[in-house]
Protein backbone atom coordinates (compact mmCIF):
# COMPACT_ATOMS: atom_id res chain seq x y z
CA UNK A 1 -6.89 27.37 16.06
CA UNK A 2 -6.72 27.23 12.24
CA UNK A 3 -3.25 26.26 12.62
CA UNK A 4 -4.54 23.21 14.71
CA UNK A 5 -7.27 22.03 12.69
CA UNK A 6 -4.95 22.43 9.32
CA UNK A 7 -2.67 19.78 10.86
CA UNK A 8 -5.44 17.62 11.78
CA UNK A 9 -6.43 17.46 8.47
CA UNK A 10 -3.07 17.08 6.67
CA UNK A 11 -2.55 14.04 9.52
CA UNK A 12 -5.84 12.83 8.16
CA UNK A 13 -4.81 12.83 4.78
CA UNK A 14 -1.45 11.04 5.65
CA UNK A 15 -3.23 8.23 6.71
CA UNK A 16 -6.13 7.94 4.00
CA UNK A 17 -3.43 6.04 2.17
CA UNK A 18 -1.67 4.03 4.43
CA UNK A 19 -5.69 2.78 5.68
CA UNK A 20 -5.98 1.86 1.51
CA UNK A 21 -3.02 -0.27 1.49
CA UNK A 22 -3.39 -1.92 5.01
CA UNK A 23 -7.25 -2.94 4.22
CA UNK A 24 -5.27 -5.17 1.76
CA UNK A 25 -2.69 -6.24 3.49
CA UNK A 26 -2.82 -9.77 5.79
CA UNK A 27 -3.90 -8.66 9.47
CA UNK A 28 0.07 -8.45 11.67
CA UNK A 29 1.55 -8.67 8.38
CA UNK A 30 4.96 -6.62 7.86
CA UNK A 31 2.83 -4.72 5.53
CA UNK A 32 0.28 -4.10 7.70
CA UNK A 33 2.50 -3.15 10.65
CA UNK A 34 4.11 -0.61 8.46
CA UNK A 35 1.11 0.98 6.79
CA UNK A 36 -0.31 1.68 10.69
CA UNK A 37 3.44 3.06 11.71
CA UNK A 38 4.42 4.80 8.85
CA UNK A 39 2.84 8.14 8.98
CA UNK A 40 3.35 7.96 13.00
CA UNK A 41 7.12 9.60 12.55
CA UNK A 42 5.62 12.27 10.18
CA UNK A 43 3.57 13.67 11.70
CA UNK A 44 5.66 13.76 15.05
CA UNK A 45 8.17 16.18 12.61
CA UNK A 46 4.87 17.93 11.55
CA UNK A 47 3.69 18.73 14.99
CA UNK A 48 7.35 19.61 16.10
CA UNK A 49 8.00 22.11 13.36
CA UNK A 50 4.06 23.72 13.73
CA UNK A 51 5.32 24.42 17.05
CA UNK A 52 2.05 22.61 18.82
CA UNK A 53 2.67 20.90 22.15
CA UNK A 54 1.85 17.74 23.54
CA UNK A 55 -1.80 18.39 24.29
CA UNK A 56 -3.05 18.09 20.72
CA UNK A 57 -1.63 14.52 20.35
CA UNK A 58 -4.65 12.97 21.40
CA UNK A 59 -6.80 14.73 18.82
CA UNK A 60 -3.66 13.68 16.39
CA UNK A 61 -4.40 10.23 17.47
CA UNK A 62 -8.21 10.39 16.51
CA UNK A 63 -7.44 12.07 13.12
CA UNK A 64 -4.79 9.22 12.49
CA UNK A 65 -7.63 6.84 13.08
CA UNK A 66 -10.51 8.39 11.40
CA UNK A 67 -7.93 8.62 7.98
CA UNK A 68 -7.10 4.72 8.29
CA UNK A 69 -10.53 3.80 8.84
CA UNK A 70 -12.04 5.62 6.01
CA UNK A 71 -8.89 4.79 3.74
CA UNK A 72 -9.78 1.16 4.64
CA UNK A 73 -13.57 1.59 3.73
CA UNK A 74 -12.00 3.42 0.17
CA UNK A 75 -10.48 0.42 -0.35
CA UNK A 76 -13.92 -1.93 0.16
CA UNK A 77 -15.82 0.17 -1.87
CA UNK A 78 -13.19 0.07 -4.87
CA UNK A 79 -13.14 -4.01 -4.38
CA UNK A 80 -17.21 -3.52 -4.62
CA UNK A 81 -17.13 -1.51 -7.58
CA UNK A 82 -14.74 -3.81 -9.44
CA UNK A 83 -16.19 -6.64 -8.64
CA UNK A 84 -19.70 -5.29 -9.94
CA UNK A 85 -17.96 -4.14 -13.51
CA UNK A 86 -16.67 -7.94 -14.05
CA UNK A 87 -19.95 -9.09 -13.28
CA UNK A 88 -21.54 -6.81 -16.11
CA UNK A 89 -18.73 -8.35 -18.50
């Protein structure tokens, strides 16, 4: 069990990145495409070599999402807060 949730959160903080970069990316860019993809290969090899079977893949996939999602709201509240400091300038 603490195996399990371990890799669910090492998934999620795969994709806290990769949600960053592809908030600023053009929507079906190449960019885009790869931030979504990118971790998708890691953490095949990371659930391989943990030794977990197939069944936890759909709780992979909701950790995946949860990490680009809240990467991508990272990114709008970093845009926010930048665009308040040139404001105050």
């Amino acid at each position: 069990m603490e195996l399990t949730l371990f890799l669910l959160f090492i998934v999620f903080l795969i994709n806290l990145p990769c949600g960053y970069l592809r908030r600023q990316s053009e929507k079906f860019s190449g960019k885009w495409f790869f931030c979504i993809h990118l971790p998708i290969p890691i953490i095949f090899m990371l659930r391989i070599e943990v030794g977990l079977n197939y069944t936890i893949i759909p709780l992979l996939v909701v950790s995946s999402f949860i990490g680009q999602i809240i990467g991508g709201i990272f990114f709008s509240i970093n845009q926010c807060l930048q665009n308040i400091q040139q404001k105050k300038l």
